[in-house]
Protein backbone atom coordinates (compact mmCIF):
# COMPACT_ATOMS: atom_id res chain seq x y z
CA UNK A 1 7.40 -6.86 46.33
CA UNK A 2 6.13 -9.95 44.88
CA UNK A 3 7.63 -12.08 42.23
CA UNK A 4 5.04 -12.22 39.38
CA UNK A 5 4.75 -8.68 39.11
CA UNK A 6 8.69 -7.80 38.37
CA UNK A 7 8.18 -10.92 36.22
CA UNK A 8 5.22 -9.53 34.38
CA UNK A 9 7.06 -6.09 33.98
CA UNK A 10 10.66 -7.90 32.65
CA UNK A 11 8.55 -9.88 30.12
CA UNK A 12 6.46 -7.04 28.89
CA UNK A 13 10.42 -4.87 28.33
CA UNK A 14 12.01 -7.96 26.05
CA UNK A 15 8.27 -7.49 24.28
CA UNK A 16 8.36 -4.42 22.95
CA UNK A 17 12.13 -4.67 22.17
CA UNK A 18 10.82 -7.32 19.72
CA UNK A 19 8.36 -5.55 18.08
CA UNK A 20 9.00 -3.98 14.68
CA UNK A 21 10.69 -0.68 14.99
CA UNK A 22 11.46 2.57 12.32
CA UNK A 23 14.38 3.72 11.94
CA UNK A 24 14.65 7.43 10.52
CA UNK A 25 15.09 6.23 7.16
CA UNK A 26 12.58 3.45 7.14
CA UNK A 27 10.49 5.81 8.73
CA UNK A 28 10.88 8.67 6.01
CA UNK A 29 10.53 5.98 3.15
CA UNK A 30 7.65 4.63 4.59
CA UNK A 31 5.27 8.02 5.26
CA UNK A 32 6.40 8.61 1.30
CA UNK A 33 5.12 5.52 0.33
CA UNK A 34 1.60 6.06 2.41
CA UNK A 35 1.31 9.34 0.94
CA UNK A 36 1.84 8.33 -3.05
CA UNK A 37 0.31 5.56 -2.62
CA UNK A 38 -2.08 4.85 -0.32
CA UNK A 39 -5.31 6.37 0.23
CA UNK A 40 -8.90 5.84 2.10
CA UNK A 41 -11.35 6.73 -0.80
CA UNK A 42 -10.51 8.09 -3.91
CA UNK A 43 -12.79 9.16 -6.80
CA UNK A 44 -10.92 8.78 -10.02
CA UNK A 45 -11.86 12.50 -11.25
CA UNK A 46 -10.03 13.68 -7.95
CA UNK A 47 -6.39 12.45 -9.25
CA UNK A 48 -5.20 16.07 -10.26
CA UNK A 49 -6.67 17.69 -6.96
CA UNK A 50 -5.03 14.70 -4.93
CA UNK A 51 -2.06 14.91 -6.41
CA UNK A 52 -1.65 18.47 -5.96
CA UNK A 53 -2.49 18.47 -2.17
CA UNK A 54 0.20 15.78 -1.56
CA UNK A 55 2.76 17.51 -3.07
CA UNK A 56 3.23 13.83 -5.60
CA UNK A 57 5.76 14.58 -8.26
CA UNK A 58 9.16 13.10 -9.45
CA UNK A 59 12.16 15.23 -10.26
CA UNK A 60 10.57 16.63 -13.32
CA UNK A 61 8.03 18.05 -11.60
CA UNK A 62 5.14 15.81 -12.60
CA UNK A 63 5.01 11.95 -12.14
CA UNK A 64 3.83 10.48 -15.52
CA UNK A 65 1.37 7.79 -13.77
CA UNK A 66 0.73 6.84 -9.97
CA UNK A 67 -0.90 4.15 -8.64
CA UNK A 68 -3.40 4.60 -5.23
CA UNK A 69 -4.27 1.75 -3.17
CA UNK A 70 -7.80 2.18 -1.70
CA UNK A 71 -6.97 0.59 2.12
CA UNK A 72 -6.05 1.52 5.53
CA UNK A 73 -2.48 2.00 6.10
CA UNK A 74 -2.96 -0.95 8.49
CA UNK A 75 -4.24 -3.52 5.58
CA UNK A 76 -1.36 -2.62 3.32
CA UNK A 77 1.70 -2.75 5.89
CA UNK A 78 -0.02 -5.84 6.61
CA UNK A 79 1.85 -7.06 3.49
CA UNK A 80 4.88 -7.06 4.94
CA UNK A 81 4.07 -8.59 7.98
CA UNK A 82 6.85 -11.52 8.68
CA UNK A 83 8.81 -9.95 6.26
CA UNK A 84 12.00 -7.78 6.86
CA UNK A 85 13.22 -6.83 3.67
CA UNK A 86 12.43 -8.16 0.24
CA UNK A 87 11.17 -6.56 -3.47
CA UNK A 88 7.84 -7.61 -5.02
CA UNK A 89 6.07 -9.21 -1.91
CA UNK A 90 2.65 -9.86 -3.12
CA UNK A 91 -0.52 -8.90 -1.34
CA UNK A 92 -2.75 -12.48 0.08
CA UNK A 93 -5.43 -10.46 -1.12
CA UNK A 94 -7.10 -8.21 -3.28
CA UNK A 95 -7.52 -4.17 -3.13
CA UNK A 96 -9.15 -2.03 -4.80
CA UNK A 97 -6.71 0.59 -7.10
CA UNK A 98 -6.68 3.58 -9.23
CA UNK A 99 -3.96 4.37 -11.93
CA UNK A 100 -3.78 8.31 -12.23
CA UNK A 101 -2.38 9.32 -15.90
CA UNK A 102 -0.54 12.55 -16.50
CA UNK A 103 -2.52 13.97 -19.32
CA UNK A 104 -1.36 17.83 -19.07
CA UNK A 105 0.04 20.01 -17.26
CA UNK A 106 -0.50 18.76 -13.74
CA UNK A 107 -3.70 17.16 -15.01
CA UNK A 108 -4.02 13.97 -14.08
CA UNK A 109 -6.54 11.47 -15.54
CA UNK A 110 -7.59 8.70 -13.05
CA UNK A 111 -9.51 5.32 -14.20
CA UNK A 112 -10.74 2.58 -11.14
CA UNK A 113 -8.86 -0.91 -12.08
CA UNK A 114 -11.10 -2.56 -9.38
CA UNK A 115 -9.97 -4.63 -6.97
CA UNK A 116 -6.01 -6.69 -7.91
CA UNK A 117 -3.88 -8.23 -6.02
CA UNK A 118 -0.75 -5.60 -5.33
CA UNK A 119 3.48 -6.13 -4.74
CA UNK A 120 5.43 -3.68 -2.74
CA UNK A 121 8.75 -3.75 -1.41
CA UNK A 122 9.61 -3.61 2.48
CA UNK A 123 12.23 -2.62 4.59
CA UNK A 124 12.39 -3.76 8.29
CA UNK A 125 8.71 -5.05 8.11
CA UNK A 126 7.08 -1.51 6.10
CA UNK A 127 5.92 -1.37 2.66
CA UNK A 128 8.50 1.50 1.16
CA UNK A 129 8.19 0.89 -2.62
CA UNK A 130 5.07 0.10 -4.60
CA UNK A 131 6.23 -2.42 -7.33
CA UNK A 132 2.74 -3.66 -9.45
CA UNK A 133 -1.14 -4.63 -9.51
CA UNK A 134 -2.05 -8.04 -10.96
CA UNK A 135 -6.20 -8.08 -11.70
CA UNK A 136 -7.27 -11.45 -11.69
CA UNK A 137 -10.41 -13.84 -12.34
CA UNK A 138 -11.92 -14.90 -9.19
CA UNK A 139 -12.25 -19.05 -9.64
CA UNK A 140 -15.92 -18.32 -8.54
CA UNK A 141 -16.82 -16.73 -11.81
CA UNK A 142 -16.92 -18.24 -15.50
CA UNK A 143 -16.26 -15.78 -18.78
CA UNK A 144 -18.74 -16.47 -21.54
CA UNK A 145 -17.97 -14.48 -24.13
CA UNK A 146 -16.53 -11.72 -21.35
CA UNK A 147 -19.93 -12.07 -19.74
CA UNK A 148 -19.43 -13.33 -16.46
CA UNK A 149 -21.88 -15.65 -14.74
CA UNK A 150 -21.34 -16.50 -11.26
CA UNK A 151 -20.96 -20.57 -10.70
């Protein structure tokens, strides 16, 4: 047996003991946060029905607002990247969110913020709490009045 290849296969072992791993807690905290939280597409009249199917509710039953991210999984625990544990770690860029208001009775009432920049808090490297959504004025685009012309 050659060198290089027990090489290759001793380098490629100290690899993936490197790379970020769940524990069961992490792990439970972070399919929580995915599933109140973050969503493919999202129509704002579907909060209630959303809701519903993912079982989202605090101890009182209902949850009096939620916030969905409109992402991959991927782009959001891309947040985190480089970062083990810490509250409030802002997003580089922007995504697209809903706010879904408790109105009545398990009746939610959603309205599209468009696209903010987003915090969350991670543990080991995963997004586990969502903490805020900032919207912003993109330093492309001049307000006239609230009109906005692009420059």
């Amino acid at each position: 047996m050659s060198i290089l290849p027990v090489c290759l296969l001793v380098g490629l072992l100290l690899l993936q003991g490197t790379a970020p791993q769940q524990n069961d807690e992490v792990k439970r905290l972070y399919e929580q946060f995915l599933n109140q939280h973050v969503i493919g597409a999202l129509d704002e009249n579907d909060c209630s029905k959303v809701i519903e199917e993912r079982k989202i509710q605090d101890k009182n039953g209902f949850k009096e607002t939620n916030t969905f991210i409109i992402a991959s999984k991927e782009a959001v625990t891309a947040i985190c990247q480089g970062r083990k544990s810490g509250e409030n770690i802002e997003s580089k860029g922007q995504f697209n969110v809903v706010v879904c208001t408790h109105v009545d009775k398990g009746k939610y009432k959603g309205e599209r913020l468009g696209y903010h920049y987003i915090a969350v808090g991670c543990k080991d490297y995963f997004p586990v709490h969502f903490g805020t959504h900032q919207s912003f004025v993109r330093p492309d685009m001049l307000c006239i009045g609230c009109i906005f012309y692009s420059l």
